[in-house]
Protein backbone atom coordinates (compact mmCIF):
# COMPACT_ATOMS: atom_id res chain seq x y z
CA UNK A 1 0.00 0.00 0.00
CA UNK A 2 1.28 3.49 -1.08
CA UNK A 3 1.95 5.50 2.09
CA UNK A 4 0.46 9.27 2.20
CA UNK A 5 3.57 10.68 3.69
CA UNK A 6 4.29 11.27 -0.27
CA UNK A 7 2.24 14.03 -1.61
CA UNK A 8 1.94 12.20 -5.10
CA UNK A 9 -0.13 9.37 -3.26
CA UNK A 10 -1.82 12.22 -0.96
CA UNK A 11 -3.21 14.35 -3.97
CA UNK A 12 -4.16 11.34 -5.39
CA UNK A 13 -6.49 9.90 -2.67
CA UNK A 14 -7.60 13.15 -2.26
CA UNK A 15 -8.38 13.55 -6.43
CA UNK A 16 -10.51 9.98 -6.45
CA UNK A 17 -12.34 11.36 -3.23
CA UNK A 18 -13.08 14.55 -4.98
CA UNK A 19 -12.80 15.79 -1.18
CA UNK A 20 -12.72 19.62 -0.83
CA UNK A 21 -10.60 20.88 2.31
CA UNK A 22 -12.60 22.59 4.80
CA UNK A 23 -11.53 26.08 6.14
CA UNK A 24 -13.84 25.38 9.51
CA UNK A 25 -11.55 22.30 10.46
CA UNK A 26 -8.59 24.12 9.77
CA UNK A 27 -7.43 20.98 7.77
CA UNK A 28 -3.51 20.90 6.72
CA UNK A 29 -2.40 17.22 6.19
CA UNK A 30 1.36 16.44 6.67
CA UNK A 31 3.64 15.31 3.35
CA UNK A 32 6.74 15.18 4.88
CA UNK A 33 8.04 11.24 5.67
CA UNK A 34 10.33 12.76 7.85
CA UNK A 35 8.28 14.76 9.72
CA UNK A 36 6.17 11.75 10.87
CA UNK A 37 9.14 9.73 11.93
CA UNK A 38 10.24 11.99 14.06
CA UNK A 39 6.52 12.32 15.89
CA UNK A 40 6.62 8.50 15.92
CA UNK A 41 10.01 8.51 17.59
CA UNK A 42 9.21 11.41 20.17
CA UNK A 43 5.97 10.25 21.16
CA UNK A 44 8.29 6.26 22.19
CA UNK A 45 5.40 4.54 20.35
CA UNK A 46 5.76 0.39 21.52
CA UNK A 47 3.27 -2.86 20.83
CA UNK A 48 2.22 -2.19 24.54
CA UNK A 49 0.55 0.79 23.77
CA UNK A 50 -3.23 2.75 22.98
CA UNK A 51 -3.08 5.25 20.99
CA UNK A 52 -5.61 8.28 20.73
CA UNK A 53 -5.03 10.26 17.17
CA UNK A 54 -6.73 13.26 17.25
CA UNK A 55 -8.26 14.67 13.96
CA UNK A 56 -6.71 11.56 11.55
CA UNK A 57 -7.19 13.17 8.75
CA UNK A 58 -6.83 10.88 5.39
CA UNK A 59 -4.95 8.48 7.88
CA UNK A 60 -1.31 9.77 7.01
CA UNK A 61 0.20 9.49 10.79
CA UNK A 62 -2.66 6.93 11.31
CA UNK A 63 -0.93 4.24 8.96
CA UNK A 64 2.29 4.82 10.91
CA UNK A 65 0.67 4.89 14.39
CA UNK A 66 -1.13 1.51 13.44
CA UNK A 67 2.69 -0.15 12.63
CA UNK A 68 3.99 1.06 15.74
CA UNK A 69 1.42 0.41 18.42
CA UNK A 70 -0.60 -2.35 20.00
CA UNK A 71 -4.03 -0.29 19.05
CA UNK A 72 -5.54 3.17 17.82
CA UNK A 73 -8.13 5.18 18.03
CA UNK A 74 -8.52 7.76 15.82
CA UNK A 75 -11.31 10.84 16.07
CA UNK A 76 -12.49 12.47 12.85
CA UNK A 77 -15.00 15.37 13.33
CA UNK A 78 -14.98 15.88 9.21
CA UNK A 79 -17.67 13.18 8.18
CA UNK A 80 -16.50 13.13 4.35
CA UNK A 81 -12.84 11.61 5.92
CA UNK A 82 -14.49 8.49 7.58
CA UNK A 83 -15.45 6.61 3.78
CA UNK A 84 -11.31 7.11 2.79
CA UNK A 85 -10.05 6.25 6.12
CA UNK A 86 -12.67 3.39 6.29
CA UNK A 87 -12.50 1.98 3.19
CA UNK A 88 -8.92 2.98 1.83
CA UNK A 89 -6.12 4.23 3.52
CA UNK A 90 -6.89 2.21 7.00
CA UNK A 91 -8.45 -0.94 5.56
CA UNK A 92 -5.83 -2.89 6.14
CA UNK A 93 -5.18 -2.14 9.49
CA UNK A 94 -7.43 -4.54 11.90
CA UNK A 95 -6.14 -2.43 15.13
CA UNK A 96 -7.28 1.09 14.40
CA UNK A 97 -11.09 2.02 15.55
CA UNK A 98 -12.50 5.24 13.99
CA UNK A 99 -14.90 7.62 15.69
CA UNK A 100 -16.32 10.18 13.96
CA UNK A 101 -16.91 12.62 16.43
CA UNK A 102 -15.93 16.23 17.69
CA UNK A 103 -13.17 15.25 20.13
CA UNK A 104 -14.25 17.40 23.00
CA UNK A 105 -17.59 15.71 23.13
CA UNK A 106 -15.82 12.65 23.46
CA UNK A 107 -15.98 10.56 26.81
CA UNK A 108 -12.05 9.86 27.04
CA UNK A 109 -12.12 8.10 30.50
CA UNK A 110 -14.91 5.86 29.98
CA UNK A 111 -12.96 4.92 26.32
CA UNK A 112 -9.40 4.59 28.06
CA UNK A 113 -11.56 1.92 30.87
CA UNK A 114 -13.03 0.04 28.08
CA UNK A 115 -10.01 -0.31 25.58
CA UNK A 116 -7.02 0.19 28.02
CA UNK A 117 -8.12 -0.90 31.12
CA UNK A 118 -7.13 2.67 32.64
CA UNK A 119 -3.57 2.78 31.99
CA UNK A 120 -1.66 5.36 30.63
CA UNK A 121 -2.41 6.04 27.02
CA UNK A 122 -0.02 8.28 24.27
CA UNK A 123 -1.95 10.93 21.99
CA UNK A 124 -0.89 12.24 18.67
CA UNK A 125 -2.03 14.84 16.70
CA UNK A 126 -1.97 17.28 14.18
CA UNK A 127 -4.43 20.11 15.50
CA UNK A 128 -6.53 22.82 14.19
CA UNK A 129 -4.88 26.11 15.41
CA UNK A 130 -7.90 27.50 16.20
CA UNK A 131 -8.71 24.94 18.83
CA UNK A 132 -5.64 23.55 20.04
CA UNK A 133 -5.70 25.45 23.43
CA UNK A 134 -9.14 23.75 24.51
CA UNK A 135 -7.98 20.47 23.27
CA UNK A 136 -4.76 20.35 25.42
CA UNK A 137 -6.55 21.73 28.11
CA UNK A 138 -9.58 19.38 28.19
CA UNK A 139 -7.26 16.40 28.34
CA UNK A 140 -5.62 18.27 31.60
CA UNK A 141 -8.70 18.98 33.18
CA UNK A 142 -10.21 15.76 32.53
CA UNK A 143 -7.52 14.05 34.14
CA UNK A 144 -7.61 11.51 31.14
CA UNK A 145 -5.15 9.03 32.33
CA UNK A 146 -1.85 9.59 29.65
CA UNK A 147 1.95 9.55 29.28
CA UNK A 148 2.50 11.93 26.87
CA UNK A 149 0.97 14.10 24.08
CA UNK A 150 2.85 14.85 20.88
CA UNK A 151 1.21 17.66 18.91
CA UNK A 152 1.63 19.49 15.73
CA UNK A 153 1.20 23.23 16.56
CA UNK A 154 1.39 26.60 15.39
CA UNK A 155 5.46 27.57 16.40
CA UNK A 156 4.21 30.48 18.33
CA UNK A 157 1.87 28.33 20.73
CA UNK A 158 4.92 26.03 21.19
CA UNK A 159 6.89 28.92 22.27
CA UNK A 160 4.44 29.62 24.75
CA UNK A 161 3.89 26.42 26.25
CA UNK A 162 7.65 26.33 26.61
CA UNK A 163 8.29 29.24 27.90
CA UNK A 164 9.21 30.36 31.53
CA UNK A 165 9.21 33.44 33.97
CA UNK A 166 10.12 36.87 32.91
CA UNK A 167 10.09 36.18 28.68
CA UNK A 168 7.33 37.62 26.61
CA UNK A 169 5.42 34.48 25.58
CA UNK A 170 5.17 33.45 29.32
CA UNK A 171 1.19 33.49 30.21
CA UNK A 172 -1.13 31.21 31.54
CA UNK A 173 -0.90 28.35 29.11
CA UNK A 174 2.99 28.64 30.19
CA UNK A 175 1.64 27.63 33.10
CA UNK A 176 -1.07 25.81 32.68
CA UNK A 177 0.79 23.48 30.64
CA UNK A 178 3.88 23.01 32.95
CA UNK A 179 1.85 22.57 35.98
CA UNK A 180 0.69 19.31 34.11
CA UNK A 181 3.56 18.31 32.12
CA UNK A 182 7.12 18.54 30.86
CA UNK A 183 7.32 20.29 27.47
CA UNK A 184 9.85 19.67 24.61
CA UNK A 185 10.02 20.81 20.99
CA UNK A 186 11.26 17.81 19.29
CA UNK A 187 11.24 19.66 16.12
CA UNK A 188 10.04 22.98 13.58
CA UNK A 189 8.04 22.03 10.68
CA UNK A 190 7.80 24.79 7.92
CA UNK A 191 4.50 25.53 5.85
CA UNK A 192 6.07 23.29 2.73
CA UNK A 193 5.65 20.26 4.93
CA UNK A 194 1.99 20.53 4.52
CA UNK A 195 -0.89 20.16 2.03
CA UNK A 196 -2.51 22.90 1.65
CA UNK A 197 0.26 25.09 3.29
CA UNK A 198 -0.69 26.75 6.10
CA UNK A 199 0.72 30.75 6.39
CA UNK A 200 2.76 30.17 9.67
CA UNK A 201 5.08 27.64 10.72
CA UNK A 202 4.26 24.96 12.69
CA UNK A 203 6.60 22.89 15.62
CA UNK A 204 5.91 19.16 17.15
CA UNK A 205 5.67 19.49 20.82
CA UNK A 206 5.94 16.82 23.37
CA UNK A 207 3.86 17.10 26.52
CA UNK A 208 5.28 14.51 29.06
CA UNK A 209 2.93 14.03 32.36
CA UNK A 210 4.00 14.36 35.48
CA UNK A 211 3.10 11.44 37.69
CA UNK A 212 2.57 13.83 40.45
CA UNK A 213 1.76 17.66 39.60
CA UNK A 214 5.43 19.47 40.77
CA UNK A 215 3.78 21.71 43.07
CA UNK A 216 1.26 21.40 45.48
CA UNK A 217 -1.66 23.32 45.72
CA UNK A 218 -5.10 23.46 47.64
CA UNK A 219 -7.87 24.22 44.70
CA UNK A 220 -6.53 23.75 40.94
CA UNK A 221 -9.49 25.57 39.99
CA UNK A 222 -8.78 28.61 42.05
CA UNK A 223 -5.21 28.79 41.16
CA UNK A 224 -5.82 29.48 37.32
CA UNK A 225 -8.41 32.27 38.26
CA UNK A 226 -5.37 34.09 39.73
CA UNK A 227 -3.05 32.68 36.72
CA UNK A 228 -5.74 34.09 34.09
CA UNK A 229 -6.78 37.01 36.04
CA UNK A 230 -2.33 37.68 36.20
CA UNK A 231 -1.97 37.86 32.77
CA UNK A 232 -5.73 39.31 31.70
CA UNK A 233 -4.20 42.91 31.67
CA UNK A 234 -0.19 42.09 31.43
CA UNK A 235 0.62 46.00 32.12
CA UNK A 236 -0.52 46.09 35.36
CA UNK A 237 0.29 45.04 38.49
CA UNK A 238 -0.26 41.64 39.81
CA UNK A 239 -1.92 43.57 42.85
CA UNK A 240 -4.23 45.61 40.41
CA UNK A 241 -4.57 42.57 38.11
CA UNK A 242 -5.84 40.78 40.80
CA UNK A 243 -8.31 43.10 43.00
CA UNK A 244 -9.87 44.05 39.49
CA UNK A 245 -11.33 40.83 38.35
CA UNK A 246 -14.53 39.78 39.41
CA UNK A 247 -14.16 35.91 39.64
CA UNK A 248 -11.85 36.29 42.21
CA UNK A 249 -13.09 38.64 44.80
CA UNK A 250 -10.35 39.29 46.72
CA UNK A 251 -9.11 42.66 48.42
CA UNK A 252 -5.82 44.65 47.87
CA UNK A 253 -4.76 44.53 51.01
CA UNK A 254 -5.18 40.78 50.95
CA UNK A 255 -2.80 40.51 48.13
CA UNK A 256 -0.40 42.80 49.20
CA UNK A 257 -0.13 40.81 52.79
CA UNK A 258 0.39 37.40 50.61
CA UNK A 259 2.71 38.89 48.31
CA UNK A 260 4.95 39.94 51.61
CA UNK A 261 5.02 36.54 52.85
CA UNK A 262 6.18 35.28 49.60
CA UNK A 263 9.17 38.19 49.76
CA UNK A 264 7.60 39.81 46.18
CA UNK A 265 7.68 43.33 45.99
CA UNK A 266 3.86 44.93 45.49
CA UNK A 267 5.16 46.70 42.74
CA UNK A 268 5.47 43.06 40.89
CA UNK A 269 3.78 41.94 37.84
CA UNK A 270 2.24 38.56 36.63
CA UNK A 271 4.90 37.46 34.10
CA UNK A 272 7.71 37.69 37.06
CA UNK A 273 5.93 34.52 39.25
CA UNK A 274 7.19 30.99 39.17
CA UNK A 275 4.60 28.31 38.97
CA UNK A 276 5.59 27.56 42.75
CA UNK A 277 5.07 30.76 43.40
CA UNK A 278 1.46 30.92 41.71
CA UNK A 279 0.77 28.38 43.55
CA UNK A 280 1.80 29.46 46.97
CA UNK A 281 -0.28 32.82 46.42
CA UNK A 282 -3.10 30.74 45.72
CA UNK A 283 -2.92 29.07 49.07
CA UNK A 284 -2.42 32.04 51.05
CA UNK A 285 -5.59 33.87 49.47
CA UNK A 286 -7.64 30.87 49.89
CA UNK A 287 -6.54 29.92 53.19
């Protein structure tokens, strides 16, 4: 079988398809062999594992991801996909279950129980820029049971999630991510990788989990209020940040007193706080 990681055989599945991309999915499939080695690599695919593909595509990573690992399940929200993965380009695969669904509608737990027995699970994908903050995020929240994630993103939201204290792509998915796991760009993927090219470059980013979260605070929940509220106005003040928004309700001179403890200056701003220190903050305003 002709793998897709050649655009010859890509524009020809797509020709006898007569499929038409759509702008709403924010669909750019991968042509670049090399490219999808590396993902496989990064992402330590074995026979002993599940894999979750999100957004499949024409089933270019899929055919590699079905070589690789003991099983996969792959979520399509583009209904004119599922006849070419299902009766082409995944046919011959007998370990590779397709769901056509949107993937944050999707019950991961309950599907990790049933195919995995609850352990640990890998995801791949190649997301949608538009949506790949709620994605990541979901599988956080959810507390979907997983070892890593290794994601095609735009280069700038890679950036982000890599970045630390003090830079100017630090913000609360910064945080958010490395309060969850240990990012690593394995790699930058420019817009000729892709079909049709996208207008910004992209970078594969490897999320690993932490079995334990690194620091240890009293409500999650509360502690990204203060992260988003932080970073909602990035001029001002962490103090002023922080008595302004109205999910939090908290009083200045309650922040200023926790702020002392921690040895920060009131003068301070969001972007200057550790993780650790984030979190501390949050459990001297809630306590």
């Amino acid at each position: 079988m002709a793998t897709l990681g050649n655009p010859k055989n890509t524009i020809e599945i797509l020709n006898k398809y007569q499929f038409m991309f759509q702008k709403r999915f924010g669909q750019n499939f991968l042509i670049d062999t090399h490219v999808l080695e590396k993902i496989i690599k990064s992402a330590e695919i074995t026979k002993e594992d599940l894999v979750l593909e999100i957004g499949p595509g024409i089933g270019t990573m899929t055919q590699y991801l079905c070589e690789n690992a003991r099983e996969v399940v792959a979520v399509e929200i583009d209904k004119n996909l599922i006849p070419i993965l299902e009766n082409d380009t995944l046919a011959p695969y007998d370990n590779v279950t397709i769901i056509n669904e949107d993937i944050l509608k999707v019950d991961l737990n309950t599907l990790v129980q049933e195919k995995n027995a609850g352990r640990r699970i890998k995801v791949v994908a190649n997301l949608p820029y538009y949506i790949t903050t709620p994605i990541i995020m979901g599988l956080f929240e959810a507390h979907v049971p997983l070892k890593n994630i290794t994601v095609m993103v735009q280069k700038e939201v890679a950036d982000r999630m890599q970045a630390g204290p003090g830079s100017k792509d630090y913000g609360a998915l910064s945080l958010a991510v490395q309060y969850y796991a240990t990012p690593y760009i394995v790699a930058n993927v420019p817009p000729n990788c892709f079909m049709p090219r996208p207008n910004v470059g992209s970078a594969v980013i490897r999320l690993t989990l932490h079995e334990e979260p690194t620091v240890k605070v009293a409500d999650e929940a509360f502690m990204f209020r203060i992260i988003r509220a932080s970073f909602n106005q990035r001029r001002k003040t962490l103090v002023n940040g922080l008595t302004n928004a109205a999910e939090l309700s908290v009083s200045k001179e309650q922040v200023q007193s926790a702020l002392e403890q921690l040895g920060l200056p009131v003068t301070v701003r969001g972007e200057a706080l550790t993780l650790e220190q984030f979190a501390r903050l949050s459990n001297l305003l809630k306590g």
